[in-house]
N, C-alpha and C. Protein backbone atom coordinates (compact mmCIF):
# COMPACT_ATOMS: atom_id res chain seq x y z
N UNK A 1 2.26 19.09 35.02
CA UNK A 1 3.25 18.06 34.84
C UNK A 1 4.31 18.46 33.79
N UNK A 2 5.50 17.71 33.90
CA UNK A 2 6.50 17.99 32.94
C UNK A 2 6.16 17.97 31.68
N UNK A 3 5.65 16.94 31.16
CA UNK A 3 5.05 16.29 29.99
C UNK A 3 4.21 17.43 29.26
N UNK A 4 3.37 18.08 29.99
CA UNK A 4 2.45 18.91 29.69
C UNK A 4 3.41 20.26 29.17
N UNK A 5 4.50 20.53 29.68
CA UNK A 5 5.30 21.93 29.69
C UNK A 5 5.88 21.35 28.31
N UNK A 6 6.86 20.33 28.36
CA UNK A 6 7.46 20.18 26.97
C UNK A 6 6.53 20.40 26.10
N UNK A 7 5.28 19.07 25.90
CA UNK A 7 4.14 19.48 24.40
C UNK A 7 4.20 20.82 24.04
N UNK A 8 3.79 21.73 25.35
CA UNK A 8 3.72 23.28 24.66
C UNK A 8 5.08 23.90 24.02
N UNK A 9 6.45 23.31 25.05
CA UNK A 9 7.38 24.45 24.49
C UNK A 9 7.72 23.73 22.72
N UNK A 10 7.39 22.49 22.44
CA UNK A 10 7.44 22.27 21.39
C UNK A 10 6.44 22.78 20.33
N UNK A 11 5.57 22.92 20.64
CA UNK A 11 4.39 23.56 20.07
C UNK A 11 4.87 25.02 19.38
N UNK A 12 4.68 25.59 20.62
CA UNK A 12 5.51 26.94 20.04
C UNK A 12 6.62 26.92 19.38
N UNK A 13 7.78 26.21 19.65
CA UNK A 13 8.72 26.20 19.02
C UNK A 13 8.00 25.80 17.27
N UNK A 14 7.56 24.87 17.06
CA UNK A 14 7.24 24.70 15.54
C UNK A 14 6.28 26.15 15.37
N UNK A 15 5.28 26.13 15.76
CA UNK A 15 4.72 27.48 15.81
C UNK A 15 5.97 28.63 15.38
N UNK A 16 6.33 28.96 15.93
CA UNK A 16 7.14 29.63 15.60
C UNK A 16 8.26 30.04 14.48
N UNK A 17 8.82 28.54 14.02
CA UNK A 17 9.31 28.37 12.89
C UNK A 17 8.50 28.34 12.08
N UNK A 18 7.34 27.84 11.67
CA UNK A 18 6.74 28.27 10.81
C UNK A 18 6.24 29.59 10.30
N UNK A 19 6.26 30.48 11.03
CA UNK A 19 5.99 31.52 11.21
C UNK A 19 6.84 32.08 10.52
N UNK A 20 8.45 31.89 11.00
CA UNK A 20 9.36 32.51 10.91
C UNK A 20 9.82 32.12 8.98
N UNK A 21 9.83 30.85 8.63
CA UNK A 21 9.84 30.37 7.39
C UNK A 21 9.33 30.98 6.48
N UNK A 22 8.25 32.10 6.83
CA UNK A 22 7.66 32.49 5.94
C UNK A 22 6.66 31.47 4.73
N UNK A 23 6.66 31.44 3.73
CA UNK A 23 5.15 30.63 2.80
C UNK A 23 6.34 29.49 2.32
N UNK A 24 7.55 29.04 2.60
CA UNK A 24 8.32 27.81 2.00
C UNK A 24 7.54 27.02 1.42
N UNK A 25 7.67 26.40 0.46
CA UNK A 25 7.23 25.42 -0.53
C UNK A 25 7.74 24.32 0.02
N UNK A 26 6.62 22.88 0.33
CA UNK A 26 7.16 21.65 0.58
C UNK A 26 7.07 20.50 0.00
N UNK A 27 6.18 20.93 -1.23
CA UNK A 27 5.49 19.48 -1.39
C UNK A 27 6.40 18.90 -2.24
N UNK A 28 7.61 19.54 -2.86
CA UNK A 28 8.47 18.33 -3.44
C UNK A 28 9.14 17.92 -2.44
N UNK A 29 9.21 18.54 -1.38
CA UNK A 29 9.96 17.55 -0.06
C UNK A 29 9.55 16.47 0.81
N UNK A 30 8.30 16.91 0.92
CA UNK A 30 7.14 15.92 1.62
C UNK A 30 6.51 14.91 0.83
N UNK A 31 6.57 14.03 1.25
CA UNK A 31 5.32 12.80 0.93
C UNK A 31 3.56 13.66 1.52
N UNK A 32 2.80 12.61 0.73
CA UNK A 32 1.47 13.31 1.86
C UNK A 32 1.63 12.46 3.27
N UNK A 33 1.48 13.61 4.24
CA UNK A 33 1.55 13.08 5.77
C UNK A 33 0.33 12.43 6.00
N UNK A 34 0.41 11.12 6.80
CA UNK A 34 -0.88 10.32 7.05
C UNK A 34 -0.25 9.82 8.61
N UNK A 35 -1.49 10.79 9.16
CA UNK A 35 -1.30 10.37 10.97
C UNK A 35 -2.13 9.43 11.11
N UNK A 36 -2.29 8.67 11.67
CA UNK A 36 -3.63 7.91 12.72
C UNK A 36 -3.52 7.92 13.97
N UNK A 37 -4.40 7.18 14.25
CA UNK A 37 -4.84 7.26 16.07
C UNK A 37 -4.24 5.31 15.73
N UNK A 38 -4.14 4.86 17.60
CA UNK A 38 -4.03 5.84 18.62
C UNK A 38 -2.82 6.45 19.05
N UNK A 39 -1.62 6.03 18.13
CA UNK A 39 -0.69 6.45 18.91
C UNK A 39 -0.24 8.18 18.57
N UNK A 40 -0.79 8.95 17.25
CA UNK A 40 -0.50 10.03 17.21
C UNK A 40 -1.64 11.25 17.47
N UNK A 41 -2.70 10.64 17.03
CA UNK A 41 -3.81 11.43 17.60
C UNK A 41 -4.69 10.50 18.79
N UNK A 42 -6.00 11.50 18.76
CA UNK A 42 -6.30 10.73 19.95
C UNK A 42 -7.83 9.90 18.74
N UNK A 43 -8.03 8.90 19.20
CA UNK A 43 -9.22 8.04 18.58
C UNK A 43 -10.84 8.71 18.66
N UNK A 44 -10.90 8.81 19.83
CA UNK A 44 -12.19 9.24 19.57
C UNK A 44 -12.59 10.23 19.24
N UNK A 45 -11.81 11.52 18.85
CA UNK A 45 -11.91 12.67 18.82
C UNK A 45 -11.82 12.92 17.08
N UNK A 46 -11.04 11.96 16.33
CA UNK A 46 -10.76 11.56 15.04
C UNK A 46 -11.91 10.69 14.22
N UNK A 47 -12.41 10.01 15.14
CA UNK A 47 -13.23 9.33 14.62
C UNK A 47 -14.76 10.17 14.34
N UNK A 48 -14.99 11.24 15.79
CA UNK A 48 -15.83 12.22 15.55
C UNK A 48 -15.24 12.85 14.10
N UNK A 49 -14.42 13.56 13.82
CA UNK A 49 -13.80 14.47 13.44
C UNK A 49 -14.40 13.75 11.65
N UNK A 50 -13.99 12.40 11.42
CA UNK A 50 -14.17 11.59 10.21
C UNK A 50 -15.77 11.76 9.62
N UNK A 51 -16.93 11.80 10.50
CA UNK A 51 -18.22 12.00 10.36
C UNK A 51 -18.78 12.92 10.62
N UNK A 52 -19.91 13.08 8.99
CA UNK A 52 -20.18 14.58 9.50
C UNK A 52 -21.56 14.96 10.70
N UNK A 53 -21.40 14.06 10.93
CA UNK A 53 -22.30 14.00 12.31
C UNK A 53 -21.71 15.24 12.81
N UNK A 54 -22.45 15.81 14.32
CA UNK A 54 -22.40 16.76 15.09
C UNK A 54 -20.79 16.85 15.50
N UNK A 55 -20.66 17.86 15.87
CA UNK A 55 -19.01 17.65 16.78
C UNK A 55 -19.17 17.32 18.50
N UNK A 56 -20.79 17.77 18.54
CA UNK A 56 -20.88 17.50 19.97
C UNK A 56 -20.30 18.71 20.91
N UNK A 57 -20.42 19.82 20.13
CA UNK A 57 -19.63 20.91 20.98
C UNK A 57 -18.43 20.60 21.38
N UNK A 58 -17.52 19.99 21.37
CA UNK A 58 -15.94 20.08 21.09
C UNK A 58 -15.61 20.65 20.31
N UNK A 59 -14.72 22.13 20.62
CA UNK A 59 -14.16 23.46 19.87
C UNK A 59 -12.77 22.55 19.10
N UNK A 60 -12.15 21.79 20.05
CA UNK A 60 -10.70 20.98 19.09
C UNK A 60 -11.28 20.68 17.94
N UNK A 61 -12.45 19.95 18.04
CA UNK A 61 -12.63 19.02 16.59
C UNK A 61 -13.55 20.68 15.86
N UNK A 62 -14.06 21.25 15.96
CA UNK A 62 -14.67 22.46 15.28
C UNK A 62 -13.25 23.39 14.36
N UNK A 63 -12.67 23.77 15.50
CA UNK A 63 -11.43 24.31 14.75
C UNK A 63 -10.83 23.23 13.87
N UNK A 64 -10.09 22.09 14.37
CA UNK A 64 -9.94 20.77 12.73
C UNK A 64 -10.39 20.96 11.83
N UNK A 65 -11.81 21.20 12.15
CA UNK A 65 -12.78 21.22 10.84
C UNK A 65 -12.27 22.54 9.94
N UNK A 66 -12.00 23.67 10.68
CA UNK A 66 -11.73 24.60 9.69
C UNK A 66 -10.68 24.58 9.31
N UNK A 67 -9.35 24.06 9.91
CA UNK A 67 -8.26 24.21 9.51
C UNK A 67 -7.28 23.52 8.72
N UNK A 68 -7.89 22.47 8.61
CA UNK A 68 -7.67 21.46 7.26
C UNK A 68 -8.14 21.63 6.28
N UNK A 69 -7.18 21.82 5.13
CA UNK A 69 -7.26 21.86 3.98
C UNK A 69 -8.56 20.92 3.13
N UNK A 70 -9.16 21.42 2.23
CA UNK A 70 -10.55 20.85 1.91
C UNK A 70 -10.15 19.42 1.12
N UNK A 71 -8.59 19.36 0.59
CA UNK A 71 -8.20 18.05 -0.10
C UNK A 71 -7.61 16.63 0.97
N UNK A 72 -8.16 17.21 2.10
CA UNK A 72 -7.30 16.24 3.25
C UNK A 72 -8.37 14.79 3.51
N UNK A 73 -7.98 13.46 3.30
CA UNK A 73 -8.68 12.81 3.54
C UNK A 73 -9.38 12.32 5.09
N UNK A 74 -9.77 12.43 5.35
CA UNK A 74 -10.17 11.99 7.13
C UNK A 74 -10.80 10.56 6.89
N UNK A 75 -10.42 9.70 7.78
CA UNK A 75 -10.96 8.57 7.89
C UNK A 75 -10.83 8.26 9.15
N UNK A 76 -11.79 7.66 10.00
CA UNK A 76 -12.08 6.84 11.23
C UNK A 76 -10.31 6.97 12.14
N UNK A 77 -9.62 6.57 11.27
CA UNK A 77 -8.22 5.89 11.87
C UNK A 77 -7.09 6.93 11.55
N UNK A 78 -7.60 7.88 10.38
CA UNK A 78 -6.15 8.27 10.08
C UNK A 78 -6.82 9.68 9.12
N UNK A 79 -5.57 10.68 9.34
CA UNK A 79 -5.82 11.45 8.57
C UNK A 79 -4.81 11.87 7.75
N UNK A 80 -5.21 11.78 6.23
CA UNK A 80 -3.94 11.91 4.96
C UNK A 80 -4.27 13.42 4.12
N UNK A 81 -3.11 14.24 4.47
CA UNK A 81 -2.87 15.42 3.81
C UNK A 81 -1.51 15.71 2.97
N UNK A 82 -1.66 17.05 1.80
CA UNK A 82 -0.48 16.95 1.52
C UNK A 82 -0.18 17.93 1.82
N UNK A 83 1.03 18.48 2.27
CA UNK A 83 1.54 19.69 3.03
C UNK A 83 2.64 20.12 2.22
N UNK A 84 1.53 21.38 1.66
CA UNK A 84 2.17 21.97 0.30
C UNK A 84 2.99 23.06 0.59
N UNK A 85 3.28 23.82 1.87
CA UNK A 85 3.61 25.17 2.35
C UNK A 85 4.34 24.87 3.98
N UNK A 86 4.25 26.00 4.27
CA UNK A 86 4.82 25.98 5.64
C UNK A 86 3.33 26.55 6.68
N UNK A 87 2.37 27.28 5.73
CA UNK A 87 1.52 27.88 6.48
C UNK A 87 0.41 26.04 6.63
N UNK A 88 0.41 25.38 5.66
CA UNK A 88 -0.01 23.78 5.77
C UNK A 88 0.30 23.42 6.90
N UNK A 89 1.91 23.19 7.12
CA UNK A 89 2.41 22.56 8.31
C UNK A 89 2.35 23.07 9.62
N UNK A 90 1.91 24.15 9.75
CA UNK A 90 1.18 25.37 10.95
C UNK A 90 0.23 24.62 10.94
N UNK A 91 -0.77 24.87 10.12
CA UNK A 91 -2.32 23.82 10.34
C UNK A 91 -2.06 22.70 11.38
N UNK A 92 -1.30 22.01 10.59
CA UNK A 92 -1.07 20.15 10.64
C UNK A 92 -0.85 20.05 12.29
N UNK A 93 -0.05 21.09 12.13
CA UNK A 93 0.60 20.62 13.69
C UNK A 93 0.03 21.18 14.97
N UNK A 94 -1.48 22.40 14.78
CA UNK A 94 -2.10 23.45 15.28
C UNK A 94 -3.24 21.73 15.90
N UNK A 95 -3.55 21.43 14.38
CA UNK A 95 -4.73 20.56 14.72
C UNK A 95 -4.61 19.06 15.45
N UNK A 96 -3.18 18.40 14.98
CA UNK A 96 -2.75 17.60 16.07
C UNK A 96 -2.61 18.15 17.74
N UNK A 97 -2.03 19.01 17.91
CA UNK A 97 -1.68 19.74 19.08
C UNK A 97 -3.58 19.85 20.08
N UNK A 98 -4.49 20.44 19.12
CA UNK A 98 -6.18 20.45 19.67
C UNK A 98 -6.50 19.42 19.88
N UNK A 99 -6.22 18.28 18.71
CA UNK A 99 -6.79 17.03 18.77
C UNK A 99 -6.35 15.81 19.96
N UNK A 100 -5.43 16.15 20.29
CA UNK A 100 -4.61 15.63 20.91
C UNK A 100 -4.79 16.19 22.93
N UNK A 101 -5.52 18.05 22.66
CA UNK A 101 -5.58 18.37 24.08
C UNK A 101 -6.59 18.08 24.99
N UNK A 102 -6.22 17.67 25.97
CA UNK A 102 -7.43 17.48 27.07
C UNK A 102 -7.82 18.52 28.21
């Protein structure tokens, strides 16, 4: 589907800029980012993700687990980080992008 082609070419595209940005410093630019479900991630996959219960063999929520920063809060509904770099905002947007794939 169309829908499916844009997510990716946007994907890469930030992918990419970040990349390209090299280690930029953000955190005097940024607030800490706080996503929730349902409209930016997906709920149940977040809510796993919040407890350290099993992941249930879901690799999206396994990789999350590693790729968030150890100061990031996770809760049921929402997840609050501060995105101190550009290699941060690679994460951020790596693990929305998993969390988010079906």
């Amino acid at each position: 589907p169309v829908a499916n082609r844009i997510a990716r070419t946007v994907y890469r595209q930030l992918m990419r800029w970040c990349e390209n940005s090299g280690h930029v410093p953000l955190h005097t630019v940024l607030p800490p980012v706080q996503i929730g479900s349902p409209k930016e991630l997906d709920a149940y996959r977040l809510e796993v993700l919040a407890h350290e219960a099993p992941d249930l063999g879901d690799q999206a929520i396994l990789r999350a687990r590693r790729l968030l920063p150890p100061q990031t809060e996770i809760k049921p509904n929402q997840l609050t980080l501060l995105v101190r770099n550009t290699s941060d905002l690679k994460k951020l947007i790596q693990v929305v992008f998993r969390l988010n794939s079906r």
